[in-house]
PDB file of N, CA and C in Angstrom:
ATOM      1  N   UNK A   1       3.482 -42.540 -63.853  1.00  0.00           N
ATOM      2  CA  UNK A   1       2.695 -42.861 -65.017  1.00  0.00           C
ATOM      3  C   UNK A   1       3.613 -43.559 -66.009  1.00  0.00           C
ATOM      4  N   UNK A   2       3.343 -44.602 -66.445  1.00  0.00           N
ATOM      5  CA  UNK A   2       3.753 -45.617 -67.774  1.00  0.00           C
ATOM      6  C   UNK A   2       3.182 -45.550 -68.519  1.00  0.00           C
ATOM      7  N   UNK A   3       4.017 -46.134 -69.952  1.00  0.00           N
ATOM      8  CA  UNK A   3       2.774 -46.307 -70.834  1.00  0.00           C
ATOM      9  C   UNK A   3       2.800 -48.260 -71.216  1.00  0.00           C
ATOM     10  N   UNK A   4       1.754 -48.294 -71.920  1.00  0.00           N
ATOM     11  CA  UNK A   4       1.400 -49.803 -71.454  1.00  0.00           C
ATOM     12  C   UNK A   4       2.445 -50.329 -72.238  1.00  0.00           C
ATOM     13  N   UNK A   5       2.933 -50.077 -73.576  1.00  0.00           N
ATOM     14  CA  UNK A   5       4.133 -50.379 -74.209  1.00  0.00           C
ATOM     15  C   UNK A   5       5.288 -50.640 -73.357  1.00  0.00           C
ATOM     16  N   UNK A   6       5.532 -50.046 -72.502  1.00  0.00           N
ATOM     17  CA  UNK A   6       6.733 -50.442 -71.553  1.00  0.00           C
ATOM     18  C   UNK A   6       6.214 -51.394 -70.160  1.00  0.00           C
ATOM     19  N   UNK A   7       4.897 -51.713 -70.574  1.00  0.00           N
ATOM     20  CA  UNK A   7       3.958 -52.229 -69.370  1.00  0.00           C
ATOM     21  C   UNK A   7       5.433 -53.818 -68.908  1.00  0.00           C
ATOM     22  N   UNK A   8       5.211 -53.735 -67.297  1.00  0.00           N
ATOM     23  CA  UNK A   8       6.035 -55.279 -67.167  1.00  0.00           C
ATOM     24  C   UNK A   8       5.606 -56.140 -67.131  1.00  0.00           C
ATOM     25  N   UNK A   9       5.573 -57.437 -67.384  1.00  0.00           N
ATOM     26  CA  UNK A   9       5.430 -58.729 -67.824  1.00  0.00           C
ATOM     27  C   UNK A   9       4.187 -59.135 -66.632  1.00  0.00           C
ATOM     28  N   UNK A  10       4.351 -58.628 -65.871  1.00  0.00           N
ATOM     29  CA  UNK A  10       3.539 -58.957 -64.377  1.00  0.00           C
ATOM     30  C   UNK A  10       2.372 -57.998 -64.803  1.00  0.00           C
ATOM     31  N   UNK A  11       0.748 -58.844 -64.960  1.00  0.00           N
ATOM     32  CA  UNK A  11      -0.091 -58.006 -65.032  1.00  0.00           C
ATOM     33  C   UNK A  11      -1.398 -57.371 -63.620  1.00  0.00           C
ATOM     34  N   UNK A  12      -2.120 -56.627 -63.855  1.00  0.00           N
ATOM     35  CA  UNK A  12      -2.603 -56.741 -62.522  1.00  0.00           C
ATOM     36  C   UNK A  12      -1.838 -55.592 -61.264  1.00  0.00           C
ATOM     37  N   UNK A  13      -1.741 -56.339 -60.388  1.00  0.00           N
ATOM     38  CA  UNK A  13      -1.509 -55.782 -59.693  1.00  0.00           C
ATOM     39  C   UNK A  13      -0.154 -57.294 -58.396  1.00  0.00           C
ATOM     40  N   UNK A  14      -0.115 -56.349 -57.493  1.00  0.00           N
ATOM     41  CA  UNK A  14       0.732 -57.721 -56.314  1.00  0.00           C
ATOM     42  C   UNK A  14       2.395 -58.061 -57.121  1.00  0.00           C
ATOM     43  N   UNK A  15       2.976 -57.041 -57.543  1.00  0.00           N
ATOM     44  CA  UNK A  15       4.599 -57.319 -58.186  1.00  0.00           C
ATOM     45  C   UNK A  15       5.293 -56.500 -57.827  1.00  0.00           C
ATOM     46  N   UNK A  16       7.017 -57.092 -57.270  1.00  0.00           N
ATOM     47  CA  UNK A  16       7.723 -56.028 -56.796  1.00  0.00           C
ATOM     48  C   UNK A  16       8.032 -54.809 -57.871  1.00  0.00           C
ATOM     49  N   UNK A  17       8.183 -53.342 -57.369  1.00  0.00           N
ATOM     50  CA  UNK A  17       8.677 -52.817 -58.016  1.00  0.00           C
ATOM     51  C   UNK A  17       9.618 -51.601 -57.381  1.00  0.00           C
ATOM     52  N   UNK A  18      10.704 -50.816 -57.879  1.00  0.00           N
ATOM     53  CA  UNK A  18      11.719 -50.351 -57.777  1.00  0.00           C
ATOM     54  C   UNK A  18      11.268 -49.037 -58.173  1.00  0.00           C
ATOM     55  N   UNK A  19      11.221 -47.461 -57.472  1.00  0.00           N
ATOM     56  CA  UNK A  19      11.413 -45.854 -58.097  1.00  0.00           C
ATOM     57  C   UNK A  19      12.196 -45.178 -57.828  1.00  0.00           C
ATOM     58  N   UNK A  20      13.130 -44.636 -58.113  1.00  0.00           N
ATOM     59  CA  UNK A  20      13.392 -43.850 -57.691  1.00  0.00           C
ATOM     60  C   UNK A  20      13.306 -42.405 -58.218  1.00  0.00           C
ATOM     61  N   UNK A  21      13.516 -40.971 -57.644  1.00  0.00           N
ATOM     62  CA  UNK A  21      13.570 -39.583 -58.229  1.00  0.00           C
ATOM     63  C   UNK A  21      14.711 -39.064 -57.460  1.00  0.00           C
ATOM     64  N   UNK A  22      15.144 -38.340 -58.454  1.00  0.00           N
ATOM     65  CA  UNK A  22      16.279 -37.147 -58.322  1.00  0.00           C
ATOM     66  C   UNK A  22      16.001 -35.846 -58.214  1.00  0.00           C
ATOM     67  N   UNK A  23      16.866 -34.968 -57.762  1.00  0.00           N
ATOM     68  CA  UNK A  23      16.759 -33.767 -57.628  1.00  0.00           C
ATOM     69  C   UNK A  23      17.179 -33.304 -59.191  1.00  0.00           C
ATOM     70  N   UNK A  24      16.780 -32.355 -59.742  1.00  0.00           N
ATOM     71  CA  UNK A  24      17.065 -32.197 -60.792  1.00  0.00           C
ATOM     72  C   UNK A  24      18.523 -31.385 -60.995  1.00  0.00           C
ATOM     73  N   UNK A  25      18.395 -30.730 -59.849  1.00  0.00           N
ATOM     74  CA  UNK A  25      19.783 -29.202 -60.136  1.00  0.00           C
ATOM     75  C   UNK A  25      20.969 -30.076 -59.454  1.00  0.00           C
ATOM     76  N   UNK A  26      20.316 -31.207 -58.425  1.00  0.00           N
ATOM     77  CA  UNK A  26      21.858 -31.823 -57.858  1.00  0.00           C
ATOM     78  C   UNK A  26      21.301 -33.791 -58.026  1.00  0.00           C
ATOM     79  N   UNK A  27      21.954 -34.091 -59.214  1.00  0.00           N
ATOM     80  CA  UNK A  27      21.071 -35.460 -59.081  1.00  0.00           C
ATOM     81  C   UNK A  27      21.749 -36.949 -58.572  1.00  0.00           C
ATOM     82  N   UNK A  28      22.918 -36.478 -57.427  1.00  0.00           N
ATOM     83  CA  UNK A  28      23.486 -37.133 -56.148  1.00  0.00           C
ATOM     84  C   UNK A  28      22.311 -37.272 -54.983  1.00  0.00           C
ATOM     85  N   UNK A  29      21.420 -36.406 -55.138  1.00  0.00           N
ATOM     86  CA  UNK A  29      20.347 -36.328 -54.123  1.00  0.00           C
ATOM     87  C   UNK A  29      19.383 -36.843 -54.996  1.00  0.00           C
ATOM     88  N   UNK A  30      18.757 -38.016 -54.005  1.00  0.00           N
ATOM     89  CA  UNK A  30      17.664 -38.395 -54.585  1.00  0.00           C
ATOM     90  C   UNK A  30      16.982 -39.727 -53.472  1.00  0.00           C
ATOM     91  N   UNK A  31      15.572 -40.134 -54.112  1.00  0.00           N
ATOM     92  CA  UNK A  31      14.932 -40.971 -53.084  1.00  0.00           C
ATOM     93  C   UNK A  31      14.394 -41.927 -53.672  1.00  0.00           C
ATOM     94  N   UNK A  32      14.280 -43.400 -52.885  1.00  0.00           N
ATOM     95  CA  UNK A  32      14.373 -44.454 -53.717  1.00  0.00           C
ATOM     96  C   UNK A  32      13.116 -44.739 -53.240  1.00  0.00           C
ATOM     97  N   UNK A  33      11.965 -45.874 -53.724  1.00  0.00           N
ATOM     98  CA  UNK A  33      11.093 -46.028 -52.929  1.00  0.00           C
ATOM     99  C   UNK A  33      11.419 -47.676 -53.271  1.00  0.00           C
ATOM    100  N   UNK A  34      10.848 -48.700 -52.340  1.00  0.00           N
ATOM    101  CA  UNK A  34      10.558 -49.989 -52.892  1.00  0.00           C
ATOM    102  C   UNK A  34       9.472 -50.589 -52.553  1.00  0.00           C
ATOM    103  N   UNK A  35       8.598 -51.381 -53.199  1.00  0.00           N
ATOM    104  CA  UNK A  35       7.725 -51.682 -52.516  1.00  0.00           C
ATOM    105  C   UNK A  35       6.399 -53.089 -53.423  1.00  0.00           C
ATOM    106  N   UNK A  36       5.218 -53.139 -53.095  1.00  0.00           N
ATOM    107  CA  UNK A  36       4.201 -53.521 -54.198  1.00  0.00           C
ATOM    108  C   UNK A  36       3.601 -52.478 -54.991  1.00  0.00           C
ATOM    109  N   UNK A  37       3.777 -52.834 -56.282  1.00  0.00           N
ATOM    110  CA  UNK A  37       3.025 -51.967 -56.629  1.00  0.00           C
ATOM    111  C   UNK A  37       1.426 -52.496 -57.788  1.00  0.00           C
ATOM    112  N   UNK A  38       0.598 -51.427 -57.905  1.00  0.00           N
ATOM    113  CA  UNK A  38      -0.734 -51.835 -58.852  1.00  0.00           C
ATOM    114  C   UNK A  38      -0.656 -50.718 -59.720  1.00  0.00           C
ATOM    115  N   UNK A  39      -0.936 -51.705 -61.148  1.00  0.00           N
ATOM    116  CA  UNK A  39      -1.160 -50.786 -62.687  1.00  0.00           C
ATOM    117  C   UNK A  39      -2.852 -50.824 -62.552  1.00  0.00           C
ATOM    118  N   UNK A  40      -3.077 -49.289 -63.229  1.00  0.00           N
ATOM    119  CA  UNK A  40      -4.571 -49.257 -62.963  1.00  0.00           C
ATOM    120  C   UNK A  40      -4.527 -48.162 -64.439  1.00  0.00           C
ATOM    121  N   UNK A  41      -5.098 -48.388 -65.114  1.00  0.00           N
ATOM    122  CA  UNK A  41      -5.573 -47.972 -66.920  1.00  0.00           C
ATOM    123  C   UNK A  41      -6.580 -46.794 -66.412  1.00  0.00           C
ATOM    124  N   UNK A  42      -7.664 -47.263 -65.372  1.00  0.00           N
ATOM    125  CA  UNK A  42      -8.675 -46.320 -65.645  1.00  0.00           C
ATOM    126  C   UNK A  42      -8.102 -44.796 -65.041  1.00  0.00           C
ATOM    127  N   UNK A  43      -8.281 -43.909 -65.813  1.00  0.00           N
ATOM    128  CA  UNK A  43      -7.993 -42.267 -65.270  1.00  0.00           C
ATOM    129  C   UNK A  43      -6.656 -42.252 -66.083  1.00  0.00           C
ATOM    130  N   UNK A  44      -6.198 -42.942 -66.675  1.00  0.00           N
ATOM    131  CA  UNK A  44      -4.659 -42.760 -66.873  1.00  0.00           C
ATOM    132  C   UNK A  44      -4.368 -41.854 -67.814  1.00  0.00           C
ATOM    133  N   UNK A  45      -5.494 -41.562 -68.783  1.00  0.00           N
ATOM    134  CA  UNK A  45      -5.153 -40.772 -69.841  1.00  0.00           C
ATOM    135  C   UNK A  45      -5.813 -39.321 -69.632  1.00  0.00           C
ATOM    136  N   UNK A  46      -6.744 -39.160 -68.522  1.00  0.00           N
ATOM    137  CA  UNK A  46      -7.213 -37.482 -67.729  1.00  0.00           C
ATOM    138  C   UNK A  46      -6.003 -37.497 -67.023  1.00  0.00           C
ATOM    139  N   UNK A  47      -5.405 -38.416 -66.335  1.00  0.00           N
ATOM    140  CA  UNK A  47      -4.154 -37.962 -65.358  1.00  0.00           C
ATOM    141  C   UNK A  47      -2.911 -37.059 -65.952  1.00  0.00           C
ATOM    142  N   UNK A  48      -2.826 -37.581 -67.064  1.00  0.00           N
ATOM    143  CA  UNK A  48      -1.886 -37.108 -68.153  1.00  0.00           C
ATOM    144  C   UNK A  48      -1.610 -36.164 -69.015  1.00  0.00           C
ATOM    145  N   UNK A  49      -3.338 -35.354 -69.196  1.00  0.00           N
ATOM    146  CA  UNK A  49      -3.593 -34.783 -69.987  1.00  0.00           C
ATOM    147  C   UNK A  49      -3.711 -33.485 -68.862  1.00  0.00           C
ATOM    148  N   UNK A  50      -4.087 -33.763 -67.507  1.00  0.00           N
ATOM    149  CA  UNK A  50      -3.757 -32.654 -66.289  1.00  0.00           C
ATOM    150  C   UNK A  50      -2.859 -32.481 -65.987  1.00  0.00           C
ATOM    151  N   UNK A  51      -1.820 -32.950 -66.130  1.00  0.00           N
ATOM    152  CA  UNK A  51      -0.118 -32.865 -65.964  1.00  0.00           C
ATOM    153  C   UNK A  51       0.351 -31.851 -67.011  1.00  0.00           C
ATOM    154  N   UNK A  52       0.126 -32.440 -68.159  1.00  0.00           N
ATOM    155  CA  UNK A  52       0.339 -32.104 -69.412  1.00  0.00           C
ATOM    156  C   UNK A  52       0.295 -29.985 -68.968  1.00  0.00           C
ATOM    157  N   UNK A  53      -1.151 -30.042 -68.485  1.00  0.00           N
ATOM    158  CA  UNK A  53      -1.815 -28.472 -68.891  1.00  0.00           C
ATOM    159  C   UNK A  53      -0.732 -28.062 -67.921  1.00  0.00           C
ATOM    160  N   UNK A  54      -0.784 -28.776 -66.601  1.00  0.00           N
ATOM    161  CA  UNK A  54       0.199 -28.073 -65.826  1.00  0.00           C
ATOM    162  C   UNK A  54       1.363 -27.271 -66.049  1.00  0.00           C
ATOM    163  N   UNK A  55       2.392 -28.266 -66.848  1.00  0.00           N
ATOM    164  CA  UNK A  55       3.773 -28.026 -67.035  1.00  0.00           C
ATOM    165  C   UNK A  55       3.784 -27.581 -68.545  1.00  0.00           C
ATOM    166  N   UNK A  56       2.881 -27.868 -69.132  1.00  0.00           N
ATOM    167  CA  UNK A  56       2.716 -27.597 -70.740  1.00  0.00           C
ATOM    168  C   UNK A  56       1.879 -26.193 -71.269  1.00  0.00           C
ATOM    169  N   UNK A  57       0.458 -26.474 -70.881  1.00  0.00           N
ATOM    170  CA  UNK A  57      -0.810 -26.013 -71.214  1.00  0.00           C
ATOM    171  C   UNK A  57      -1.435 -26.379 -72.262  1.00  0.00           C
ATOM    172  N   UNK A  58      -0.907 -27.350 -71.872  1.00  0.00           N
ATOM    173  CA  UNK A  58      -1.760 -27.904 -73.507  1.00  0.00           C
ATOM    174  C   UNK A  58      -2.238 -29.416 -73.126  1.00  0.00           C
ATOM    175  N   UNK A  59      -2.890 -29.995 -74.599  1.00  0.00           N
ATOM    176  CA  UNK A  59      -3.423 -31.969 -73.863  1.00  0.00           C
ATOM    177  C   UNK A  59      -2.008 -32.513 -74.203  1.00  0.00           C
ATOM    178  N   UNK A  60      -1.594 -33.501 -73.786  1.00  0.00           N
ATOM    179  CA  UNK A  60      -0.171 -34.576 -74.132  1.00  0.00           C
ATOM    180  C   UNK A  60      -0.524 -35.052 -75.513  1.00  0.00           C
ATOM    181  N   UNK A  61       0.661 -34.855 -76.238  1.00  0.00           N
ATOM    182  CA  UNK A  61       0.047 -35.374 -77.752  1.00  0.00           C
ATOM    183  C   UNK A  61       0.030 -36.696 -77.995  1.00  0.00           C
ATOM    184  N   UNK A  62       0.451 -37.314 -77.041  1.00  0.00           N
ATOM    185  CA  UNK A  62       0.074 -38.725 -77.425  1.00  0.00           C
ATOM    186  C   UNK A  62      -0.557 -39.638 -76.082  1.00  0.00           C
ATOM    187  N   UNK A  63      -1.544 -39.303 -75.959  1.00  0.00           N
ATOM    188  CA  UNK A  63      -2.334 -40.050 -74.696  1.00  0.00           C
ATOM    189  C   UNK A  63      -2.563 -41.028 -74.200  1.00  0.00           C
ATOM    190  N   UNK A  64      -2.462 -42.219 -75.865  1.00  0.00           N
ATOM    191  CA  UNK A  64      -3.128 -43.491 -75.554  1.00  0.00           C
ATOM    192  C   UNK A  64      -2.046 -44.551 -74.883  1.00  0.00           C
ATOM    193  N   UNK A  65      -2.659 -45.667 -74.963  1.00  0.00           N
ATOM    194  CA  UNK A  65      -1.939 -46.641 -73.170  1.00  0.00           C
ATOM    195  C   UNK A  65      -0.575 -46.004 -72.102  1.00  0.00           C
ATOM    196  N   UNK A  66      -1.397 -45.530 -71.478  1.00  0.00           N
ATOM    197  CA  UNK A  66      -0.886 -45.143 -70.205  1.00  0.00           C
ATOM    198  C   UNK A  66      -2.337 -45.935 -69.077  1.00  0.00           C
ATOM    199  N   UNK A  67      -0.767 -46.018 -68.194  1.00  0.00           N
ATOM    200  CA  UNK A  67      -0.965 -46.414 -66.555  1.00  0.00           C
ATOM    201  C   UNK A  67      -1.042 -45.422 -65.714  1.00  0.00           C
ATOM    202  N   UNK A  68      -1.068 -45.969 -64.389  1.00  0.00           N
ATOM    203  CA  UNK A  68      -0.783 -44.892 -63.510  1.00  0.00           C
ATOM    204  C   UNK A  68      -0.076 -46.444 -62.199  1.00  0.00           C
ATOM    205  N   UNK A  69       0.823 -46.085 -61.983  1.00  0.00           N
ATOM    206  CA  UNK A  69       1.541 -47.102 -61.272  1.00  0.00           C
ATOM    207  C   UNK A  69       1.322 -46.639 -59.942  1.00  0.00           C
ATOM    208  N   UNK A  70       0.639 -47.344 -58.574  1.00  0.00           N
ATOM    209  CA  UNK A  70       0.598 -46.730 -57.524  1.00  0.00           C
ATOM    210  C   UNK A  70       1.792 -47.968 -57.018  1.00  0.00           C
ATOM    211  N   UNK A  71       2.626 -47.489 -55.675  1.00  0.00           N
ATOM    212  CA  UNK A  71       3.421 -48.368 -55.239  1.00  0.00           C
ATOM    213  C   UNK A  71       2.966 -48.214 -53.577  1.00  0.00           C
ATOM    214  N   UNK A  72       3.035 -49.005 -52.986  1.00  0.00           N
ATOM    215  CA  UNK A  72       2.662 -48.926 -51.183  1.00  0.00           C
ATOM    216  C   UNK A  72       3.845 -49.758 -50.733  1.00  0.00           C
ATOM    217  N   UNK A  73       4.388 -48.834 -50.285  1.00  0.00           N
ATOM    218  CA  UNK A  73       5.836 -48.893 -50.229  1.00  0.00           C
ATOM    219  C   UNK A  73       6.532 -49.929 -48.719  1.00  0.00           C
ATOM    220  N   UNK A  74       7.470 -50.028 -49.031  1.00  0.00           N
ATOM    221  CA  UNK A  74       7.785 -50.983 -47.588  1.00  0.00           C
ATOM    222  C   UNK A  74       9.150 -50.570 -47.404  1.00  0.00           C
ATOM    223  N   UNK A  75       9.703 -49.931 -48.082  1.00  0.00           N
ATOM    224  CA  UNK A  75      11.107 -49.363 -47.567  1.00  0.00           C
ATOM    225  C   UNK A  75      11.005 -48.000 -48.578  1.00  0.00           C
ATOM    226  N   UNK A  76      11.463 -46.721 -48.080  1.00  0.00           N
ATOM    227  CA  UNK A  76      12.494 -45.531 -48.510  1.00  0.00           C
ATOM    228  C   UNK A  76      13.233 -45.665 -48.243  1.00  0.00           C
ATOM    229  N   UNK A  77      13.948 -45.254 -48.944  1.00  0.00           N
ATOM    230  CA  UNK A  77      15.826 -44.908 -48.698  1.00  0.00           C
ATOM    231  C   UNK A  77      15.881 -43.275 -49.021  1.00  0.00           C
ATOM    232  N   UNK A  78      16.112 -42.602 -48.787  1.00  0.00           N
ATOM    233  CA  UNK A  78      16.841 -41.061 -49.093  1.00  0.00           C
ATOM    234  C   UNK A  78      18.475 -41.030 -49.029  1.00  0.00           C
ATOM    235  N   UNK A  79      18.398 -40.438 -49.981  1.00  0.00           N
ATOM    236  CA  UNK A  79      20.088 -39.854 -50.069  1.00  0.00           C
ATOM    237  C   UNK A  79      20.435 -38.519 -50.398  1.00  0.00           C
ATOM    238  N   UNK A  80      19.777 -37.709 -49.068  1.00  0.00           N
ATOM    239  CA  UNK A  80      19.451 -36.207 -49.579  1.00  0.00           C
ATOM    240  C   UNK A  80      20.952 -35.962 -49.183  1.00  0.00           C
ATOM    241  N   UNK A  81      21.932 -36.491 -48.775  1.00  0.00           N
ATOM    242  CA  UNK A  81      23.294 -35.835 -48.723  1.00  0.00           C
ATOM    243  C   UNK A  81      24.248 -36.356 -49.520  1.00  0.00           C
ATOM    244  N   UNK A  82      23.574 -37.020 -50.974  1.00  0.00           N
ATOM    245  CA  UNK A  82      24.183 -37.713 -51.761  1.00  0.00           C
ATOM    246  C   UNK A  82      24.752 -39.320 -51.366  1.00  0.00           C
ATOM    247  N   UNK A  83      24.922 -39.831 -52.257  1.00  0.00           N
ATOM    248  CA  UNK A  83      24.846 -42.106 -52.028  1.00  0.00           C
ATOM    249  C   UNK A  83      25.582 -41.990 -51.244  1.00  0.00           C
ATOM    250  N   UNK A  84      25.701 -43.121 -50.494  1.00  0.00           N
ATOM    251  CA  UNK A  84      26.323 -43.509 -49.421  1.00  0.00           C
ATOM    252  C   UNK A  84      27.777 -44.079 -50.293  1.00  0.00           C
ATOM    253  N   UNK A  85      28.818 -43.635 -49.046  1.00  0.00           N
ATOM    254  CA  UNK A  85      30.524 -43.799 -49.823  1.00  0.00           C
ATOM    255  C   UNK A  85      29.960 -45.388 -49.972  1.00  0.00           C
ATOM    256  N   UNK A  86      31.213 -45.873 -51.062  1.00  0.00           N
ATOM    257  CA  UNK A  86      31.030 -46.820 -52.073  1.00  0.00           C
ATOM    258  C   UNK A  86      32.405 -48.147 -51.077  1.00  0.00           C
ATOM    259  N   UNK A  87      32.064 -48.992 -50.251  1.00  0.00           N
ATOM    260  CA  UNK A  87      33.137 -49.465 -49.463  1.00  0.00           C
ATOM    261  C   UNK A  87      33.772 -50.075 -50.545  1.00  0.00           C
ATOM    262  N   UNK A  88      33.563 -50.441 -51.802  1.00  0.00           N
ATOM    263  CA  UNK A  88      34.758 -50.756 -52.748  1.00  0.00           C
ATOM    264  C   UNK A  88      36.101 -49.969 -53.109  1.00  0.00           C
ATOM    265  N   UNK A  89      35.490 -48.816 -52.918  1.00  0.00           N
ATOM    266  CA  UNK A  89      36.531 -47.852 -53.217  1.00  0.00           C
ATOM    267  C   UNK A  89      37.302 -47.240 -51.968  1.00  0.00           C
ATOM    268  N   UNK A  90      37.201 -48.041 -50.541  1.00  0.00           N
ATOM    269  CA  UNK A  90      38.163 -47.864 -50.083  1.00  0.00           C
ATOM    270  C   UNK A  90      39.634 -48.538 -49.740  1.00  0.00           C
ATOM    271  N   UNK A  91      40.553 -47.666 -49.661  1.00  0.00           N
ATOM    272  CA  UNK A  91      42.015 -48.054 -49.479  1.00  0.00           C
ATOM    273  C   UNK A  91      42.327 -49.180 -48.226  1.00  0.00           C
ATOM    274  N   UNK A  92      42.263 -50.887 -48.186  1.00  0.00           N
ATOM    275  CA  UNK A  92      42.083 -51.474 -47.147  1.00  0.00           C
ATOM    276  C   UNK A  92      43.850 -52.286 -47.131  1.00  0.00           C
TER     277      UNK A  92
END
């Protein structure tokens, strides 16, 4: 979920885009996604406000322009055993 203030220049839908998430307790572990993705407004502010109750219990106090970014992905990457060694930093 975005909000439209940070919306990217590309409107619509059909533009590359980049996610990734971390583990929170170890954040060497984490998973990248890449792919197309589509901004879609409608539901964005019930989506938010059900999240909200989830982790909160309460509505999100500030609701208005939000997205909901879906991506259909064409590559994962995982790095559940932390990034891959860095070949710059080896001794050659």
């Amino acid at each position: 979920m975005q909000s439209c203030g940070r919306r990217p220049e590309a409107t619509g839908s059909g533009f590359p885009w980049k996610s990734a998430t971390t583990e929170f307790t170890n954040p060497t572990r984490y998973i990248e996604v890449e792919g197309i993705a589509e901004l879609d407004e409608d539901g964005a502010i019930a989506h938010i406000h059900k999240l909200s109750h989830k982790y909160r219990g309460t509505d999100f106090p500030r609701p208005e322009d939000r997205l909901i970014v879906r991506i259909s992905p064409s590559r994962i990457h995982d790095y559940l055993d932390g990034p891959p060694p860095d070949a710059r930093s080896k001794d050659t």
